[in-house]
N, C-alpha and C. Protein backbone atom coordinates (compact mmCIF):
# COMPACT_ATOMS: atom_id res chain seq x y z
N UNK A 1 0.82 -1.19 0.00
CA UNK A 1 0.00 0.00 0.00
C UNK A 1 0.87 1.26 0.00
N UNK A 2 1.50 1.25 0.69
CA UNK A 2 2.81 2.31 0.81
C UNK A 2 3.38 2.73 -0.86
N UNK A 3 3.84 1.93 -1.20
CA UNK A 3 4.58 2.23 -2.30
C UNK A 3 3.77 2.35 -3.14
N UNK A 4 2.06 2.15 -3.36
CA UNK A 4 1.42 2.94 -4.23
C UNK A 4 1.15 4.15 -4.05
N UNK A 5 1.31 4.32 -2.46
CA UNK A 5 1.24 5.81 -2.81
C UNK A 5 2.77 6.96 -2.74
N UNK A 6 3.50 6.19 -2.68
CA UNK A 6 4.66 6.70 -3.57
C UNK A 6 4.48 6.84 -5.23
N UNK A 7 4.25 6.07 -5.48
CA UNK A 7 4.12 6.30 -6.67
C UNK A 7 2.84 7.09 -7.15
N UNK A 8 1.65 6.89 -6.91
CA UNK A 8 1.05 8.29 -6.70
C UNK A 8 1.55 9.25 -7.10
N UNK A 9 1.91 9.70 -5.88
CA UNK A 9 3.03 11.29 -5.67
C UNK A 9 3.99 11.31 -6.54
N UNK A 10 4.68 10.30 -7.23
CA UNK A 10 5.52 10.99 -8.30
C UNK A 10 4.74 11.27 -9.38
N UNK A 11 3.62 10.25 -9.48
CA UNK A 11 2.87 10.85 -10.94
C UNK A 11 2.42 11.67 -11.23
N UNK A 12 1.95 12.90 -9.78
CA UNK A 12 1.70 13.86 -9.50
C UNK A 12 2.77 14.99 -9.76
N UNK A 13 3.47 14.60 -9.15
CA UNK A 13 4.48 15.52 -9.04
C UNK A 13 5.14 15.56 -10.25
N UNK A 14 5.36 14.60 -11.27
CA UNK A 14 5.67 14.96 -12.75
C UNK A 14 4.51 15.57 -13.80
N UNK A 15 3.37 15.64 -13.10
CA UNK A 15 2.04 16.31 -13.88
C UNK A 15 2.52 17.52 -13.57
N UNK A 16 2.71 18.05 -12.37
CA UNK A 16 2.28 19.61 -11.92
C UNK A 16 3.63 20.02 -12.71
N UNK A 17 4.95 19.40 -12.65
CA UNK A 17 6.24 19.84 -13.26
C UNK A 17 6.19 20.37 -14.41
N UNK A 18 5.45 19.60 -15.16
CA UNK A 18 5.76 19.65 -16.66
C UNK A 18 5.34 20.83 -17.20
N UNK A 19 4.33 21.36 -16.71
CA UNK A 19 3.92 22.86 -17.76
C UNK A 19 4.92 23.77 -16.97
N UNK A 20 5.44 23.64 -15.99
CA UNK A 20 6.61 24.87 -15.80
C UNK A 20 7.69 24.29 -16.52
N UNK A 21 8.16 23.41 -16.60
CA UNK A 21 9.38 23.12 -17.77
C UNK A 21 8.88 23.25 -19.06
N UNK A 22 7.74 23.57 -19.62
CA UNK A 22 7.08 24.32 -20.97
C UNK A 22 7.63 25.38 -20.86
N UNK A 23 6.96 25.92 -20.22
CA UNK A 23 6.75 27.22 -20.23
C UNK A 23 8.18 28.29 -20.05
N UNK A 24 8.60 27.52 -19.86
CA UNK A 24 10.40 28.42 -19.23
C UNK A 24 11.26 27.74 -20.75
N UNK A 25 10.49 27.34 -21.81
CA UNK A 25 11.54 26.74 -22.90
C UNK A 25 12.20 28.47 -23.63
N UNK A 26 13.35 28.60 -23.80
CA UNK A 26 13.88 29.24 -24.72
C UNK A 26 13.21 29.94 -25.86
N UNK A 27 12.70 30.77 -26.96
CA UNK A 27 12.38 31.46 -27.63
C UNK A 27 13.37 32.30 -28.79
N UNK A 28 13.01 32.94 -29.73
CA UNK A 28 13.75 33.62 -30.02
C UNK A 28 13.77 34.94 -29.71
N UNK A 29 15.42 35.46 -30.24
CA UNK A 29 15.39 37.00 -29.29
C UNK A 29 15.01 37.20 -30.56
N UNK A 30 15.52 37.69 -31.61
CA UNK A 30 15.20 39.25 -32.82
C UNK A 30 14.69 38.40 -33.81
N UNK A 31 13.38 38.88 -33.72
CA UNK A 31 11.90 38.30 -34.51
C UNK A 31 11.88 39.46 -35.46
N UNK A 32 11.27 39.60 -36.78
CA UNK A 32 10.68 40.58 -37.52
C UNK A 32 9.45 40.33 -38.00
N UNK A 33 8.57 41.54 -37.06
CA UNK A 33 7.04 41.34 -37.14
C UNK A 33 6.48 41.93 -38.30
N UNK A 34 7.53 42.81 -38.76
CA UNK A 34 6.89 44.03 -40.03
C UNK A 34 8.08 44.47 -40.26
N UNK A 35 8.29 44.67 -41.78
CA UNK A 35 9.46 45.15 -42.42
C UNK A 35 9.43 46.29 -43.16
N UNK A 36 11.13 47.23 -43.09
CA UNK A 36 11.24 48.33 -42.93
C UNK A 36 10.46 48.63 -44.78
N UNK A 37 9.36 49.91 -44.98
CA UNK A 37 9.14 50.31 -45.87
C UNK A 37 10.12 50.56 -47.31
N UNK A 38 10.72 51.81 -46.34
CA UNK A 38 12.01 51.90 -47.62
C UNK A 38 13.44 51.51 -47.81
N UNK A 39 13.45 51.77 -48.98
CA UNK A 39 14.92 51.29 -49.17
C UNK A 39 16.04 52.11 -48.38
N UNK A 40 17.27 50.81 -47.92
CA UNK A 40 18.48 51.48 -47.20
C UNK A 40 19.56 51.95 -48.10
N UNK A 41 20.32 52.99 -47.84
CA UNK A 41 21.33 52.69 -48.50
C UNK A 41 22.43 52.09 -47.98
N UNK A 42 23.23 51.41 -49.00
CA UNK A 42 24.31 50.31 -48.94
C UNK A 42 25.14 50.39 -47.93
N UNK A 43 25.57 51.89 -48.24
CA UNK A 43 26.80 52.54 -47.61
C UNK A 43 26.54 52.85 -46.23
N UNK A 44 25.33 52.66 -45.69
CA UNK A 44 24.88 52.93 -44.49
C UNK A 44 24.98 51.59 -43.99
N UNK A 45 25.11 50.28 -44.41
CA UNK A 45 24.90 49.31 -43.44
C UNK A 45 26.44 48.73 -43.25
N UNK A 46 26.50 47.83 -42.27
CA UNK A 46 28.16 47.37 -41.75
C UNK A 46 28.03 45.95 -41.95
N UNK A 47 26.96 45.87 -41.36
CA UNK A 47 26.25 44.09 -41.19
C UNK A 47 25.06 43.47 -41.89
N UNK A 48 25.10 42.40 -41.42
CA UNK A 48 23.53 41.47 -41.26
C UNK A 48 23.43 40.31 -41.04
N UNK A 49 21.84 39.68 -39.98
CA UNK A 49 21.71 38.50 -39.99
C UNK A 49 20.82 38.11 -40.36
N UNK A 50 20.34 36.85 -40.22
CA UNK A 50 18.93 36.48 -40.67
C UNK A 50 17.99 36.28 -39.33
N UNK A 51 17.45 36.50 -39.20
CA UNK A 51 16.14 35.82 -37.90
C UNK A 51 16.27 34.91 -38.22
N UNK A 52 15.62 34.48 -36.74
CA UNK A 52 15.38 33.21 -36.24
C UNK A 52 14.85 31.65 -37.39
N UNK A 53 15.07 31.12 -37.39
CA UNK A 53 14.12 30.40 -38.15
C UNK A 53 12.87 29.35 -37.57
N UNK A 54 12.70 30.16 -36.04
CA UNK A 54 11.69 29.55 -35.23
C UNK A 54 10.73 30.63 -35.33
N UNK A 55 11.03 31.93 -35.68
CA UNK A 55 10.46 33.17 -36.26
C UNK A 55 9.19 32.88 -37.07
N UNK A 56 8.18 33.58 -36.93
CA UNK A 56 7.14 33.45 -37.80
C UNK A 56 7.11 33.89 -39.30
N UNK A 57 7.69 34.77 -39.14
CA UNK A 57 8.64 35.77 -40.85
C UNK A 57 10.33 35.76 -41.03
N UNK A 58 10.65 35.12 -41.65
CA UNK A 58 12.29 35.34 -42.11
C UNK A 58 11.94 36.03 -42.61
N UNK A 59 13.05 37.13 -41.62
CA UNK A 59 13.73 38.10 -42.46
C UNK A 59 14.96 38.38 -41.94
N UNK A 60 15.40 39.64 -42.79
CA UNK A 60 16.93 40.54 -42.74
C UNK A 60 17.08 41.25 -41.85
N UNK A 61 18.12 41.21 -40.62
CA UNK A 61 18.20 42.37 -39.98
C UNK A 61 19.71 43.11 -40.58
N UNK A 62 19.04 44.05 -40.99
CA UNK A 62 20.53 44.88 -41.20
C UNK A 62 20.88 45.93 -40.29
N UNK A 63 22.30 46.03 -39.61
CA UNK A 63 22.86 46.75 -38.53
C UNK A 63 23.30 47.85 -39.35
N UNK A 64 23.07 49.19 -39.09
CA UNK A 64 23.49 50.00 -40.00
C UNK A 64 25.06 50.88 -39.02
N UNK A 65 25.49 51.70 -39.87
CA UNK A 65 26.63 52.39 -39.12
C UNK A 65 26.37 53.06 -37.77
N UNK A 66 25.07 53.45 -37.30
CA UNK A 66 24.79 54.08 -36.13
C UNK A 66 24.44 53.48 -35.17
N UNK A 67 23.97 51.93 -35.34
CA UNK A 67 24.01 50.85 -34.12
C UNK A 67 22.41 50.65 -34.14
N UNK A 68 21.67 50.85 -35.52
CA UNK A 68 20.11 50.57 -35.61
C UNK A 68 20.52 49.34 -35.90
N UNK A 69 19.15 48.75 -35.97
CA UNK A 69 18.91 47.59 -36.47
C UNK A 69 17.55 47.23 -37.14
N UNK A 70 17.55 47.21 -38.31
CA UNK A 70 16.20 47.69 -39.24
C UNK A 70 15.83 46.12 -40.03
N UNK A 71 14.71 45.74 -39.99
CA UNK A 71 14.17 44.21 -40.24
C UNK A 71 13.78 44.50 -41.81
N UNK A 72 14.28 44.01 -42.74
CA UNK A 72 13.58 43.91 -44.24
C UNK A 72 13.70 42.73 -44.50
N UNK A 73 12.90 42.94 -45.85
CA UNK A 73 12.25 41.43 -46.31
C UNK A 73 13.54 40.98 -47.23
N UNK A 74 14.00 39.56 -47.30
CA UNK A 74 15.13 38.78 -47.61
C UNK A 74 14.43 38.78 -49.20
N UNK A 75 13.31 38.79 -49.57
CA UNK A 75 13.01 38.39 -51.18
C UNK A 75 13.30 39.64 -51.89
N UNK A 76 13.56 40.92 -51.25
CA UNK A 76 13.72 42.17 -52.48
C UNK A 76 14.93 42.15 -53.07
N UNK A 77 15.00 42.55 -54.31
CA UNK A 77 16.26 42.68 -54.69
C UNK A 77 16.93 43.71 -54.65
N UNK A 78 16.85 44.63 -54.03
CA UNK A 78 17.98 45.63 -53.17
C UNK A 78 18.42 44.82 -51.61
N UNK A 79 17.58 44.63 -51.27
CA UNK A 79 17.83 43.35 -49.68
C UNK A 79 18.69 42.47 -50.44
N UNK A 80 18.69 41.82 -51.23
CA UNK A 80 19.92 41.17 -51.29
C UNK A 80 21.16 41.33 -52.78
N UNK A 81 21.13 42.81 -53.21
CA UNK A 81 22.36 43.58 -53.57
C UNK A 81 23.20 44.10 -52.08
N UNK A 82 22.94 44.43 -51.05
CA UNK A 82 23.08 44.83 -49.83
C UNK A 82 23.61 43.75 -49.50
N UNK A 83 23.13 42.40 -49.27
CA UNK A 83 23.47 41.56 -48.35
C UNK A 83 24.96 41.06 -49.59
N UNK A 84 24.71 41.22 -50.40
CA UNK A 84 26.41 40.87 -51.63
C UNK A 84 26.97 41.76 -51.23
N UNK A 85 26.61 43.16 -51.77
CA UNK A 85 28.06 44.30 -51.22
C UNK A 85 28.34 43.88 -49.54
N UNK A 86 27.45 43.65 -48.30
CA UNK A 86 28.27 43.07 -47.27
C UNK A 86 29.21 41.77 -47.43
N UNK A 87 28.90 40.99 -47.58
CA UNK A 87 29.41 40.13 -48.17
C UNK A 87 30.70 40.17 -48.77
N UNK A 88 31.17 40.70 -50.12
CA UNK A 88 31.73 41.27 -50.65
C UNK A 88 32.99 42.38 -49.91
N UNK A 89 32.50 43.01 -49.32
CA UNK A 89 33.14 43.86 -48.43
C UNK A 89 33.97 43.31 -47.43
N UNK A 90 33.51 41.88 -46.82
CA UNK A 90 34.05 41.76 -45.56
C UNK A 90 35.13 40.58 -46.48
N UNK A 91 35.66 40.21 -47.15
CA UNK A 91 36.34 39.79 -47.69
C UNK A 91 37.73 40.20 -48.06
């Protein structure tokens, strides 16, 4: 009788556990919810990465010379003449 209700209590005690070990899982930091309207210029940016790919939208973050960080869309083709001249540059 004893040791069923040990065991009980662990089955319990791994029920109540589990949605706090959900809930505390990792995420991503720099998401892009909406991307920047206009075009950057070239000479203004230093960097770039891509978001997350746990992200709901891939996209571009480009770091520009003043320490912004501006989210555009990876399919334009100035977004990725930009991402070649970086590219290109750091070479």
């Amino acid at each position: 009788m004893r040791t069923v209700h040990i065991l009980l209590l662990c089955i319990l005690g791994a029920a109540l556990l589990s949605p706090v070990v959900c809930n505390s899982a990792t995420g991503p930091d720099d998401c892009c919810f909406s991307f920047y309207p206009r075009r950057v210029k070239k000479d203004l940016v230093k960097g770039y990465y891509m978001s997350d790919h746990r992200c709901p939208r891939t996209g571009v973050v480009l770091m520009t010379q003043k320490g912004r960080n501006i989210c555009v869309d990876p399919n334009l083709s100035w977004v990725q003449n930009i991402m070649k001249y970086v590219d290109e540059k750091t070479f």
